[in-house]
N, C-alpha and C. Protein backbone atom coordinates (compact mmCIF):
# COMPACT_ATOMS: atom_id res chain seq x y z
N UNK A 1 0.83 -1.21 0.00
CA UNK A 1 0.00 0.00 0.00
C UNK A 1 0.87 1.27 0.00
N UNK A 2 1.98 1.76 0.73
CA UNK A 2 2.92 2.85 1.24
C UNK A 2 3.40 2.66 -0.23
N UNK A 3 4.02 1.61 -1.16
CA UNK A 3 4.50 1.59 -2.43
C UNK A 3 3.31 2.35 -3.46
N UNK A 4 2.38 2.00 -3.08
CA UNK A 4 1.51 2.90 -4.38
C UNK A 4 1.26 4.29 -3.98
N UNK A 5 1.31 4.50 -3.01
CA UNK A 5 1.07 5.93 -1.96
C UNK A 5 2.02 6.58 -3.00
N UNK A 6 3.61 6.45 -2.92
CA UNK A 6 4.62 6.81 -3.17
C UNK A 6 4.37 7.22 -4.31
N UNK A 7 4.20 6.14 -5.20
CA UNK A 7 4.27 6.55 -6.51
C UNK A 7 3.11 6.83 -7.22
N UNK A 8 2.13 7.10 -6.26
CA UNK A 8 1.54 8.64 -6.50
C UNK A 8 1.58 9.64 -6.57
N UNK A 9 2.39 10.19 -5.34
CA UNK A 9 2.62 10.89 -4.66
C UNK A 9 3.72 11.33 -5.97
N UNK A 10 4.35 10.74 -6.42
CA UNK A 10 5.65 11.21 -7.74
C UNK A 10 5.05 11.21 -9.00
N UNK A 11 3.79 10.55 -8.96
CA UNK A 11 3.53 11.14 -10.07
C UNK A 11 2.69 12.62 -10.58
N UNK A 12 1.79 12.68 -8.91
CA UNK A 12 1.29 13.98 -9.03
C UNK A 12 2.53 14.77 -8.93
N UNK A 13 3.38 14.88 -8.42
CA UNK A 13 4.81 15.97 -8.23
C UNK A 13 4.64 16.11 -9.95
N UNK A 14 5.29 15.30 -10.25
CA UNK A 14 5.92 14.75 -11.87
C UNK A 14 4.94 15.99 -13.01
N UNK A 15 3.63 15.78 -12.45
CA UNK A 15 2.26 16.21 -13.81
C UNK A 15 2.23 17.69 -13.05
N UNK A 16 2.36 17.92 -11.59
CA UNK A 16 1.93 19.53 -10.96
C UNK A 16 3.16 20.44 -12.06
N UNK A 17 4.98 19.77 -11.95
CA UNK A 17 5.59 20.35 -12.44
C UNK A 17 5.56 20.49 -13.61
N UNK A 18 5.38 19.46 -14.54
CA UNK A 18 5.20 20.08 -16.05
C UNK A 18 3.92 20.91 -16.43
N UNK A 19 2.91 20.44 -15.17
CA UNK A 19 1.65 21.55 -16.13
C UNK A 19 1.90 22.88 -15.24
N UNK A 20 2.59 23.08 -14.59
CA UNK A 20 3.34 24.55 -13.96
C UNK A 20 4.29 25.25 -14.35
N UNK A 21 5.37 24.33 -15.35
CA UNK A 21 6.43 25.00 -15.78
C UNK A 21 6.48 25.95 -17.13
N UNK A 22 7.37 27.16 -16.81
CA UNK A 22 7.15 28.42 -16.79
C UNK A 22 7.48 28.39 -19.07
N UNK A 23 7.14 29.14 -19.47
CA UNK A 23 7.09 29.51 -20.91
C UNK A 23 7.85 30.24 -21.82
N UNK A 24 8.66 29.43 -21.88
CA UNK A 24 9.80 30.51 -22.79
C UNK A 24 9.59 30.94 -23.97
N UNK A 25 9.80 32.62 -23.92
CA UNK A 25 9.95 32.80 -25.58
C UNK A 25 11.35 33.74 -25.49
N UNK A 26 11.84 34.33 -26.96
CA UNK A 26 12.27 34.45 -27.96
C UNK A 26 12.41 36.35 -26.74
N UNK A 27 13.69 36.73 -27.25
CA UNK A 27 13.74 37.78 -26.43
C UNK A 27 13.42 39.28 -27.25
N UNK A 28 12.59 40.55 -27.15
CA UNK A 28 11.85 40.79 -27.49
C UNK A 28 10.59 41.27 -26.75
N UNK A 29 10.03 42.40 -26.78
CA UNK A 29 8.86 42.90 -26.00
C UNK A 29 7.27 42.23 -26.54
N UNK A 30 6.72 41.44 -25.74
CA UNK A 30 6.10 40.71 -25.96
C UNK A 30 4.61 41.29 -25.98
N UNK A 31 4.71 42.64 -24.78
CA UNK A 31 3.57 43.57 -24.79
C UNK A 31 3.68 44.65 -24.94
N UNK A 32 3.19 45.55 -25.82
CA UNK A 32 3.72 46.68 -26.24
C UNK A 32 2.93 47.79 -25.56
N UNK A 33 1.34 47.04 -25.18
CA UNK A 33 0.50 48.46 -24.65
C UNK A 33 0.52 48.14 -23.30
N UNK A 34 -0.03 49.96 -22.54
CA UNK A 34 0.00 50.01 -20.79
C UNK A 34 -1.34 49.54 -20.87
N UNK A 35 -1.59 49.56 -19.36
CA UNK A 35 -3.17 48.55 -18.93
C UNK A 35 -3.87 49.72 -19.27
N UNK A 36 -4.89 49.54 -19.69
CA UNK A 36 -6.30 50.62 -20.18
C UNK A 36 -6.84 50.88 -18.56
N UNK A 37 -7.36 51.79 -18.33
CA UNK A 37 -8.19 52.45 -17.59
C UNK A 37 -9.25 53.57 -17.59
N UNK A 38 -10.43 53.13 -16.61
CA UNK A 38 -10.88 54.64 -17.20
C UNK A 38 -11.67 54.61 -15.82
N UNK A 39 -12.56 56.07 -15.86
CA UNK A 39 -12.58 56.18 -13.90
C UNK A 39 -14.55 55.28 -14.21
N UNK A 40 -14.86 54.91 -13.53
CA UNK A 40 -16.34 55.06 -12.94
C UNK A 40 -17.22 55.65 -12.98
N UNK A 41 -18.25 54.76 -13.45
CA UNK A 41 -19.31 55.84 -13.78
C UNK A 41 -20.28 56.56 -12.36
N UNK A 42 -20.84 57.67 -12.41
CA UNK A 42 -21.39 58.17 -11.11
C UNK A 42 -22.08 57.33 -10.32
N UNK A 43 -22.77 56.40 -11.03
CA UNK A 43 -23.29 55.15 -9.90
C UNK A 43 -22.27 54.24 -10.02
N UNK A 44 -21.56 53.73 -9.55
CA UNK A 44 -20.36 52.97 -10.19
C UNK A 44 -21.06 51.16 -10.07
N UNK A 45 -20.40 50.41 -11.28
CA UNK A 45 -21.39 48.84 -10.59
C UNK A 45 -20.71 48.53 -9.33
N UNK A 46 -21.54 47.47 -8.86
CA UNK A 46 -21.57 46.74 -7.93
C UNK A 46 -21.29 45.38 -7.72
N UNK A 47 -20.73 44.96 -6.85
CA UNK A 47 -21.17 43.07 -7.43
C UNK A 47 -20.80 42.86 -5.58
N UNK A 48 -21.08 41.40 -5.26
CA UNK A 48 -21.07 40.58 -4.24
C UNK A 48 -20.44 39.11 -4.74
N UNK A 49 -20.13 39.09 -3.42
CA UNK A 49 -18.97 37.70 -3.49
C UNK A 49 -18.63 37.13 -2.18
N UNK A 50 -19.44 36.16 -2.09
CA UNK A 50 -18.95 35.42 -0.13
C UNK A 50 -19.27 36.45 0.63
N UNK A 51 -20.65 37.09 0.71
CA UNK A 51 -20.85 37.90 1.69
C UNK A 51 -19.91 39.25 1.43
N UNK A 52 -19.49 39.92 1.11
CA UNK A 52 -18.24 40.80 0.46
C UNK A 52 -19.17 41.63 -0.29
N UNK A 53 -19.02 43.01 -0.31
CA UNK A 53 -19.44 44.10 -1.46
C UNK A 53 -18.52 45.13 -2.04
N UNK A 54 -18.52 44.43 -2.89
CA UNK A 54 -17.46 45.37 -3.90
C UNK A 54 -18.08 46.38 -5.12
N UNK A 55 -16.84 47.62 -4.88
CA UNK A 55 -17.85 48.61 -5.61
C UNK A 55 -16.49 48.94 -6.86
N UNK A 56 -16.66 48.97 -7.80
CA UNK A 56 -16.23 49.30 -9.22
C UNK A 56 -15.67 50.63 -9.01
N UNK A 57 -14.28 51.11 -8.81
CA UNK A 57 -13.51 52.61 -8.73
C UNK A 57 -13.34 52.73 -10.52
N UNK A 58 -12.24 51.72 -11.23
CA UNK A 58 -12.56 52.17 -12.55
C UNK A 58 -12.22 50.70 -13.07
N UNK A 59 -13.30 50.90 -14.75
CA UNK A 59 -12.91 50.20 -15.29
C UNK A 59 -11.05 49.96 -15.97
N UNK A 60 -10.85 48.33 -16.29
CA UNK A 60 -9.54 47.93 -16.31
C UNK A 60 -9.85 47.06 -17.13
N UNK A 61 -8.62 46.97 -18.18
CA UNK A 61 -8.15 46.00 -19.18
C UNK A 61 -6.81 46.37 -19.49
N UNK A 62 -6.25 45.02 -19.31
CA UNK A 62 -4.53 45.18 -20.25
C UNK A 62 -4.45 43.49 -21.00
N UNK A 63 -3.51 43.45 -21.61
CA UNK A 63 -2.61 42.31 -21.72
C UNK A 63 -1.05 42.44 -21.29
N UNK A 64 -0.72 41.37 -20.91
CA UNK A 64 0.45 41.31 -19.90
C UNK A 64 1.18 39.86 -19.77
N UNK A 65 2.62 39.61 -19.79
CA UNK A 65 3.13 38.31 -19.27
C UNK A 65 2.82 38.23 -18.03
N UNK A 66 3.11 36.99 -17.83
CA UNK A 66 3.05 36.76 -16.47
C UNK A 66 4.33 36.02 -15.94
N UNK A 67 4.50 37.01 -14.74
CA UNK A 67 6.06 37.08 -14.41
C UNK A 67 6.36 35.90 -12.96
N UNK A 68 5.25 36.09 -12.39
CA UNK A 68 4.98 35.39 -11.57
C UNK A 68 3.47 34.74 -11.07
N UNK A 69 3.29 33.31 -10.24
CA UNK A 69 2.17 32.96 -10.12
C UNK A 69 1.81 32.81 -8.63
N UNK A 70 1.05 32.87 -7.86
CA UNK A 70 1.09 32.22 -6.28
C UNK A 70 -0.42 32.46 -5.99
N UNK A 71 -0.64 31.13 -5.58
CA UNK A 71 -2.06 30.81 -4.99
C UNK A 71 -1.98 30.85 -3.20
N UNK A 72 -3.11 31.38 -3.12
CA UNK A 72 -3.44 31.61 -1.27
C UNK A 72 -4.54 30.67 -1.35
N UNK A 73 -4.50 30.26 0.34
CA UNK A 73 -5.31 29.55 0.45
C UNK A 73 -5.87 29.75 1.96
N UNK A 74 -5.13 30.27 3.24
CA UNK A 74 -5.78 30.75 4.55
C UNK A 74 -5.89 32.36 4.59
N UNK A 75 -5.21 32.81 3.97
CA UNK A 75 -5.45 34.50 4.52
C UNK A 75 -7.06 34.79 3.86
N UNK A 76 -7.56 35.85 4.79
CA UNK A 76 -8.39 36.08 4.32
C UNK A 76 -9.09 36.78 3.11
N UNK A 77 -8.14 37.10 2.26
CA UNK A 77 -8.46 37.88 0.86
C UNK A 77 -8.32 35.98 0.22
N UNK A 78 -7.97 34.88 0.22
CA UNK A 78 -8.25 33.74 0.09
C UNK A 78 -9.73 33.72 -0.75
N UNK A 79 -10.41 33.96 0.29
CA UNK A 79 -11.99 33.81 0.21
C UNK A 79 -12.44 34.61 -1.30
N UNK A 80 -11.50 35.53 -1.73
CA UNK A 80 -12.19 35.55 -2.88
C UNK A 80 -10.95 35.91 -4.38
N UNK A 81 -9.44 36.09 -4.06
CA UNK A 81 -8.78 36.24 -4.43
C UNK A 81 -7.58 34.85 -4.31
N UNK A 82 -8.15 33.61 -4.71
CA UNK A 82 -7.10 32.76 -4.69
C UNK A 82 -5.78 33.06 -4.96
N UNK A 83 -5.65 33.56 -6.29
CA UNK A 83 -4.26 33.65 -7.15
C UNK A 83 -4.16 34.98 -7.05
N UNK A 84 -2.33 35.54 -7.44
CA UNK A 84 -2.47 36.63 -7.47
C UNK A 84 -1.22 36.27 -8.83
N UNK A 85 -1.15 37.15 -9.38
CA UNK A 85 -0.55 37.10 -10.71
C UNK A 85 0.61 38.62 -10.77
N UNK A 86 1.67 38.45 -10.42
CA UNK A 86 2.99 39.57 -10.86
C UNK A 86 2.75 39.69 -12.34
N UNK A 87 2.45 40.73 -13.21
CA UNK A 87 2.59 40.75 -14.58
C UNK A 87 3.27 41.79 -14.62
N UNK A 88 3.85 41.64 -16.33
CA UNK A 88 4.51 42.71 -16.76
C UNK A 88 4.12 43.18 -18.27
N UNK A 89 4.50 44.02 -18.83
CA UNK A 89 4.55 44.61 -20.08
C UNK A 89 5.61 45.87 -20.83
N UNK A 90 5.72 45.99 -22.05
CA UNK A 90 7.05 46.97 -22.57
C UNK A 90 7.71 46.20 -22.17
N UNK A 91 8.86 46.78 -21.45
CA UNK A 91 10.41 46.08 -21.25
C UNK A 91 10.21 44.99 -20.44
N UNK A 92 9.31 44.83 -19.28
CA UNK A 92 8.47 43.97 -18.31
C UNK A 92 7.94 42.81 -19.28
N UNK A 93 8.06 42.92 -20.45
CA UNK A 93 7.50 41.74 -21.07
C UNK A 93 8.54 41.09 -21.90
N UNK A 94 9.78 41.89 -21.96
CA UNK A 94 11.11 41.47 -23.00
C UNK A 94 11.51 40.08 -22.04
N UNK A 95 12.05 39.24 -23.22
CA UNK A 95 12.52 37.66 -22.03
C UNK A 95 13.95 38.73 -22.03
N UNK A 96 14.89 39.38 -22.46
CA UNK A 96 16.39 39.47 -22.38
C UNK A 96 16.26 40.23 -21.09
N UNK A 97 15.08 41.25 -20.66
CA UNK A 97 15.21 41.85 -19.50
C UNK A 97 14.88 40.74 -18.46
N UNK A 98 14.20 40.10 -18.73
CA UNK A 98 13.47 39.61 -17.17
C UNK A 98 14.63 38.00 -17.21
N UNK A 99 15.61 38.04 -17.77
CA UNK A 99 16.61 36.61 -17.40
C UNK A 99 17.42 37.01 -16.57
N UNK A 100 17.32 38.95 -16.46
CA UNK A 100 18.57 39.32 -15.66
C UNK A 100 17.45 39.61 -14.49
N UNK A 101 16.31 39.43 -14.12
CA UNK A 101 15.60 39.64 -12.66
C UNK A 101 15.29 38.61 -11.97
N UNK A 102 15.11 38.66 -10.66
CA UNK A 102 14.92 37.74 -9.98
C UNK A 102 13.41 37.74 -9.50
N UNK A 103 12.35 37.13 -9.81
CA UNK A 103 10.96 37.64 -9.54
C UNK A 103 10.44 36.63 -8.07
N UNK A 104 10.11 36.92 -7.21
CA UNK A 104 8.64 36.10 -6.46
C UNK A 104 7.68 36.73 -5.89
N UNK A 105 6.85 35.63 -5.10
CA UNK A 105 5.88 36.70 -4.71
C UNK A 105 5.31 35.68 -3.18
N UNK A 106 4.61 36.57 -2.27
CA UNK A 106 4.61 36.40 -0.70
C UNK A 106 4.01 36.74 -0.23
N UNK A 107 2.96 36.15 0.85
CA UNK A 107 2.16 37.53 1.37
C UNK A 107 1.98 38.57 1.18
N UNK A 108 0.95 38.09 -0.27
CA UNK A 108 0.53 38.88 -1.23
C UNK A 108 1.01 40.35 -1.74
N UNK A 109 2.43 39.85 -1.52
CA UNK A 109 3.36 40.66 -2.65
C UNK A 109 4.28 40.17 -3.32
N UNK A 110 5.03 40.94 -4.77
CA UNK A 110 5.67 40.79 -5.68
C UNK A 110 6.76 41.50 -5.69
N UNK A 111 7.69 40.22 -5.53
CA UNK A 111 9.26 40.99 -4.98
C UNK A 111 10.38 40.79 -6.23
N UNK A 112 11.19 41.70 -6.57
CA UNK A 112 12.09 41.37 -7.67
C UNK A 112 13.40 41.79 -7.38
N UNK A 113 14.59 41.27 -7.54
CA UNK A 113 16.03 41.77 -7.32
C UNK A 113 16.93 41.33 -8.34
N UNK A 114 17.88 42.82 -8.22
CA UNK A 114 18.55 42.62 -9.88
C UNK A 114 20.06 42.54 -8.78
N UNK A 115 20.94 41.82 -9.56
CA UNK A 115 22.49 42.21 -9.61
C UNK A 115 22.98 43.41 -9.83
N UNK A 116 22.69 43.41 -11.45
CA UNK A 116 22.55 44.85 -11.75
C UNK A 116 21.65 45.53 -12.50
N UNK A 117 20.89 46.66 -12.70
CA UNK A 117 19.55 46.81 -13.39
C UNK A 117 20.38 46.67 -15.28
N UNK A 118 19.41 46.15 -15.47
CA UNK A 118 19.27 45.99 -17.30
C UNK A 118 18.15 46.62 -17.71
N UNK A 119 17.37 47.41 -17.18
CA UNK A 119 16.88 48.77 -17.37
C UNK A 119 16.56 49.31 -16.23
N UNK A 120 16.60 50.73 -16.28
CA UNK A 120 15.98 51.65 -15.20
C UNK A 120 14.97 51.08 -14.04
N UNK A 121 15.50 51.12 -12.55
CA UNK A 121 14.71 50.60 -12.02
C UNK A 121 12.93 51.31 -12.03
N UNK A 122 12.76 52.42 -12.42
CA UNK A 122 11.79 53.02 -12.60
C UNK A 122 10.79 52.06 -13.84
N UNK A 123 11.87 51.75 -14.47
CA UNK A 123 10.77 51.10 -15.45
C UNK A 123 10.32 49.78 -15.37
N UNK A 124 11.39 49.38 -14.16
CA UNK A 124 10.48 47.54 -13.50
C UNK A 124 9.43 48.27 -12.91
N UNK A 125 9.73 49.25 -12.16
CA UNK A 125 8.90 49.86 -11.12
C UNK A 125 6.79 49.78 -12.04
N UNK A 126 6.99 51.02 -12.84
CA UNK A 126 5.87 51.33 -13.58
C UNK A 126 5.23 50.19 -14.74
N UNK A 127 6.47 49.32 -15.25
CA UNK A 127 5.84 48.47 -16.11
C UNK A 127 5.73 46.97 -15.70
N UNK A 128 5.50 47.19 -14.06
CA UNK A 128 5.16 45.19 -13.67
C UNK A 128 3.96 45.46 -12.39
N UNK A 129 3.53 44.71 -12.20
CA UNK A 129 2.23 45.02 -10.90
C UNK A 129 1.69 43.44 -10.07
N UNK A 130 1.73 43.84 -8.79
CA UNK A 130 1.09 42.11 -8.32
C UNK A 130 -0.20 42.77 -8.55
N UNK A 131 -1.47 41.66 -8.53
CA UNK A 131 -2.80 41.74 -9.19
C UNK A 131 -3.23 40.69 -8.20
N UNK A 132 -4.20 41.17 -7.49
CA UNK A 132 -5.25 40.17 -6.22
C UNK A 132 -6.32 40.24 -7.78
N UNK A 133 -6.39 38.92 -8.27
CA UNK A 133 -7.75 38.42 -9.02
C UNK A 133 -8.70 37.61 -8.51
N UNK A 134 -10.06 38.64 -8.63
CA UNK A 134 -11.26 38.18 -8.04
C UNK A 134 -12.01 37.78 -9.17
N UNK A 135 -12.32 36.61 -9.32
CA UNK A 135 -12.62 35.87 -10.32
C UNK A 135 -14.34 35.97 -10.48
N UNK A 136 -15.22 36.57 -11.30
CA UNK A 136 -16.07 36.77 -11.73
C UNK A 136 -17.30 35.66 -11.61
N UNK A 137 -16.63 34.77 -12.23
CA UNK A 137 -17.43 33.20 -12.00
C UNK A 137 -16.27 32.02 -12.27
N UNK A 138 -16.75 31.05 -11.87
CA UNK A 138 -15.94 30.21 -11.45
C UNK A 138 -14.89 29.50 -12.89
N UNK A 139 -15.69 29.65 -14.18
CA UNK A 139 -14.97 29.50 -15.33
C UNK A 139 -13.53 30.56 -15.69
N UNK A 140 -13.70 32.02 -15.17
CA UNK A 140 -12.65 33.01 -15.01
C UNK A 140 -11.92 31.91 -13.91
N UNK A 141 -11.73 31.71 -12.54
CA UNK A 141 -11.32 31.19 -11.58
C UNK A 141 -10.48 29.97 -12.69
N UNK A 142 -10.96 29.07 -13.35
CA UNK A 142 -10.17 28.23 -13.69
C UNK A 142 -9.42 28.48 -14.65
N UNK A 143 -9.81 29.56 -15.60
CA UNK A 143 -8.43 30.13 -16.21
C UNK A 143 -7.91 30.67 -15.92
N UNK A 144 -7.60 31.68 -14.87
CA UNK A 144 -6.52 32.45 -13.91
C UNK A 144 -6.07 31.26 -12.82
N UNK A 145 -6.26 30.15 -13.00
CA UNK A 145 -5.47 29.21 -12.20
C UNK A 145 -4.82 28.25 -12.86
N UNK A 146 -4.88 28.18 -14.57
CA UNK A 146 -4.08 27.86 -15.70
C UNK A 146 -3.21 28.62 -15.87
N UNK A 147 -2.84 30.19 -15.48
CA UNK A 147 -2.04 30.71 -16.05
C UNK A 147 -0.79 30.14 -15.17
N UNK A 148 0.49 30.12 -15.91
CA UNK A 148 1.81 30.23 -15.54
C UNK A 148 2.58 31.07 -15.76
N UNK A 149 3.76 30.94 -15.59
CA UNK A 149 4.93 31.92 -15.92
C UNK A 149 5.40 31.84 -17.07
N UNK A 150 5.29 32.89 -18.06
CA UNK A 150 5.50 32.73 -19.40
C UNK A 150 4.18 32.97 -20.69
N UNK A 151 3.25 33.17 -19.64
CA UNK A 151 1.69 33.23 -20.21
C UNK A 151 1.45 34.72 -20.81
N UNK A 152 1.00 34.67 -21.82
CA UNK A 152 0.78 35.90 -22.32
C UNK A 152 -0.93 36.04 -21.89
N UNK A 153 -1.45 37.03 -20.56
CA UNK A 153 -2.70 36.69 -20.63
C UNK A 153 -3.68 38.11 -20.72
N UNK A 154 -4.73 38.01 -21.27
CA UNK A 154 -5.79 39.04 -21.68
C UNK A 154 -6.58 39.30 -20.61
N UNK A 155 -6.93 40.14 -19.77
CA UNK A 155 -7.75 40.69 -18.72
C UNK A 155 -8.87 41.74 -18.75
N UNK A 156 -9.95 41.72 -18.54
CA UNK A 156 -10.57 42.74 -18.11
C UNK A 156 -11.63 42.83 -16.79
N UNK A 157 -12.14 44.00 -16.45
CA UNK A 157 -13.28 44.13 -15.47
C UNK A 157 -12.81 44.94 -14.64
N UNK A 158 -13.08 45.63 -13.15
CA UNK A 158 -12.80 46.88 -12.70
C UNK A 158 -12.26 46.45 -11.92
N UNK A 159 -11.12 47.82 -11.92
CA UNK A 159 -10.49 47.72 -10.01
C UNK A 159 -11.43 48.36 -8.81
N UNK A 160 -11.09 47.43 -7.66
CA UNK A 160 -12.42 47.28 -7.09
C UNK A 160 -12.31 47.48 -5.65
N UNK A 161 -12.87 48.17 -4.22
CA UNK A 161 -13.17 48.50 -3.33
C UNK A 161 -14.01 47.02 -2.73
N UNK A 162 -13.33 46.96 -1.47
CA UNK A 162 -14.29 45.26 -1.01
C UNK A 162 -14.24 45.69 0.38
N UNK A 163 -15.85 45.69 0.48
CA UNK A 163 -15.81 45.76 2.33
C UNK A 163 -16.81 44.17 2.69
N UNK A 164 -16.41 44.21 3.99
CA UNK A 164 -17.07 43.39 4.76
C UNK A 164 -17.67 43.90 6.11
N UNK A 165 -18.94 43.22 6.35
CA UNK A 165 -19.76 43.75 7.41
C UNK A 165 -18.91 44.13 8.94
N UNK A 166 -18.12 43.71 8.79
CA UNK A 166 -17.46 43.99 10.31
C UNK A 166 -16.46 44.79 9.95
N UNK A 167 -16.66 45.88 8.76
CA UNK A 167 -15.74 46.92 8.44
C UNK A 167 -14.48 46.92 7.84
N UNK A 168 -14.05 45.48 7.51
CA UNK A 168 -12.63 45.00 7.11
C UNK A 168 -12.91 45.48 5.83
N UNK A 169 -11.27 46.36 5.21
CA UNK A 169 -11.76 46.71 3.35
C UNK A 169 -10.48 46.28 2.65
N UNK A 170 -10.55 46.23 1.58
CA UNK A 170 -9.28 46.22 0.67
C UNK A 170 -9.50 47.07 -0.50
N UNK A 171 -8.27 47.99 -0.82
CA UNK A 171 -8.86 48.69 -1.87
C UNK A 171 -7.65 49.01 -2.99
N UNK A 172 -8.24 48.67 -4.16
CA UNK A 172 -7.09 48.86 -5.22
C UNK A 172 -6.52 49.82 -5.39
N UNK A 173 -5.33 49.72 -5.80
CA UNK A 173 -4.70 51.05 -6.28
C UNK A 173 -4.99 51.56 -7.61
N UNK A 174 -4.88 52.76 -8.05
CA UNK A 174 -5.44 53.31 -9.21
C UNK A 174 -4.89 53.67 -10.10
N UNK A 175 -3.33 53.55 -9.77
CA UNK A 175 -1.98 53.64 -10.73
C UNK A 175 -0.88 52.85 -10.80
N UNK A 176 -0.64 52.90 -12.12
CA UNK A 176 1.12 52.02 -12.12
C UNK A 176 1.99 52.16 -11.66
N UNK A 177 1.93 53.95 -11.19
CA UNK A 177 3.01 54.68 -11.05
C UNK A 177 3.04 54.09 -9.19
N UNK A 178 3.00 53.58 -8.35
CA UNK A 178 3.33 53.26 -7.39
C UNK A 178 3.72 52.11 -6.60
N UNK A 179 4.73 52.26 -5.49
CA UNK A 179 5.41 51.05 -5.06
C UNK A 179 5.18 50.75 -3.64
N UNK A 180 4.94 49.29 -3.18
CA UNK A 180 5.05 49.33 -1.64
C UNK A 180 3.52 48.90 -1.40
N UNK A 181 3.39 49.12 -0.01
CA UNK A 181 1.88 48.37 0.38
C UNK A 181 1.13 49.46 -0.14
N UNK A 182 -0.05 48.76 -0.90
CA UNK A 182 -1.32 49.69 -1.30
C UNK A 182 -1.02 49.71 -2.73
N UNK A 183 0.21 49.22 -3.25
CA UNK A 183 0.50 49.34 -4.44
C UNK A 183 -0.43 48.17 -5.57
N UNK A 184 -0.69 47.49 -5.07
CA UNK A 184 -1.22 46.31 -5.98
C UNK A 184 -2.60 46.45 -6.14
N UNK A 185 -3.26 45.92 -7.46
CA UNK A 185 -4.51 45.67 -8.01
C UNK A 185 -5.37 45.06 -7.70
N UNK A 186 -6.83 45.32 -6.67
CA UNK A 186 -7.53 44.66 -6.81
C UNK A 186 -8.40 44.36 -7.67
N UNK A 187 -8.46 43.19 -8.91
CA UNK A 187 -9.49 43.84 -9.97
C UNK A 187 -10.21 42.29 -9.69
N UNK A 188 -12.22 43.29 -10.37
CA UNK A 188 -12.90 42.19 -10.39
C UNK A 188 -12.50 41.48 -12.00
N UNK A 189 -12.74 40.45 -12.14
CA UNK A 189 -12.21 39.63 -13.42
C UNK A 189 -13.15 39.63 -13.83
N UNK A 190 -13.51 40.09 -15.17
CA UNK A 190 -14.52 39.54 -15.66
C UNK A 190 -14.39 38.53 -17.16
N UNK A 191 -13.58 38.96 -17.66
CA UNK A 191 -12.63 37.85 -18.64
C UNK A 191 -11.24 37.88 -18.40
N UNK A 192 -10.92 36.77 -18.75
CA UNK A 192 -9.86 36.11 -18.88
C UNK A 192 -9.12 34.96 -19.87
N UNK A 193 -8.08 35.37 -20.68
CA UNK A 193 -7.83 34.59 -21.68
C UNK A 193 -6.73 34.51 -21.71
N UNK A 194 -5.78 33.59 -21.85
CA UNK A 194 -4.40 32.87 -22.03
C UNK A 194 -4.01 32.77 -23.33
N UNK A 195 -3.39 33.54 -24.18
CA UNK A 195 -2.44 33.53 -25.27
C UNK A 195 -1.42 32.44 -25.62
């Protein structure tokens, strides 16, 4: 019995790593445009999720690599933000820049360190972002949990304001241009597509 355990146990390892491993291309800017934005309309939408009310600050769409991947599973943004996705674009999307960075990501942030910069740190800065994705319906959910590293993926739906009845909030940031806590995207997903 412990013998078949095992070599289960190696074969799920075996299938998690190849259907996880990361996507090489050809070096070269892979995304050429910034993420679209635009502000909210005066009633702005609405949506609910696990008891959660989230209110629409502005609509959002980009395409973007994906630089990094990491799934949560106890913290409480969990409950509606499994994955969070480091992407990049422009130079953030070149493979010759990102062989010289070091990317991960952690309690729900996206950390990168160079040796030496191979472009302006301003421009890792403005052209990469961690992204809390709140998955729309559960078909979005399983393609933002296909994506890997190396994924060229298509996004849209709003960055989004989330309270909960006992006052707890999370709230997206509204620009590229910033670094540090508060810096990252909460967006609701409403499509999602893998290139």
């Amino acid at each position: 019995m412990m013998r078949w355990l095992l070599i289960a146990l190696i074969a799920f390892g075996a299938w998690d790593w190849w259907s996880s491993r990361g996507i090489e291309h050809a070096p070269g800017i892979l995304v050429a445009e910034v993420p679209e934005q635009h502000a909210a309309p005066a009633n702005p939408p609405q949506f609910q999720k696990k008891g959660y009310a989230l209110t629409a600050l502005a609509s959002f769409a980009l395409q973007a690599r994906v630089l990094s991947a990491e799934r949560y599973y106890f913290d409480r943004e969990s409950d509606l933000a499994p994955v969070d996705l480091a992407l990049g674009w422009g130079p953030m999307s070149d493979s010759s820049v990102l062989s010289k960075i070091s990317i991960s990501q952690g309690g729900r942030f996206y950390y990168w360190h160079v040796s030496e910069f191979p472009i302006p740190r301003r421009d890792i800065e403005i052209n990469s972002a961690n992204m809390h994705l709140i998955p729309a319906t559960s078909e979005v959910e399983g393609q933002i949990k296909r994506a890997r590293v190396g994924d060229i993926v298509h996004l849209s739906g709003y960055l989004v304001e989330v309270r909960a009845d006992d006052g707890w909030r999370w709230v997206s940031s509204l620009t590229r241009e910033d670094t540090g806590a508060g810096a990252c995207e909460v967006v609701w997903v409403e499509q999602f597509d893998l290139h």
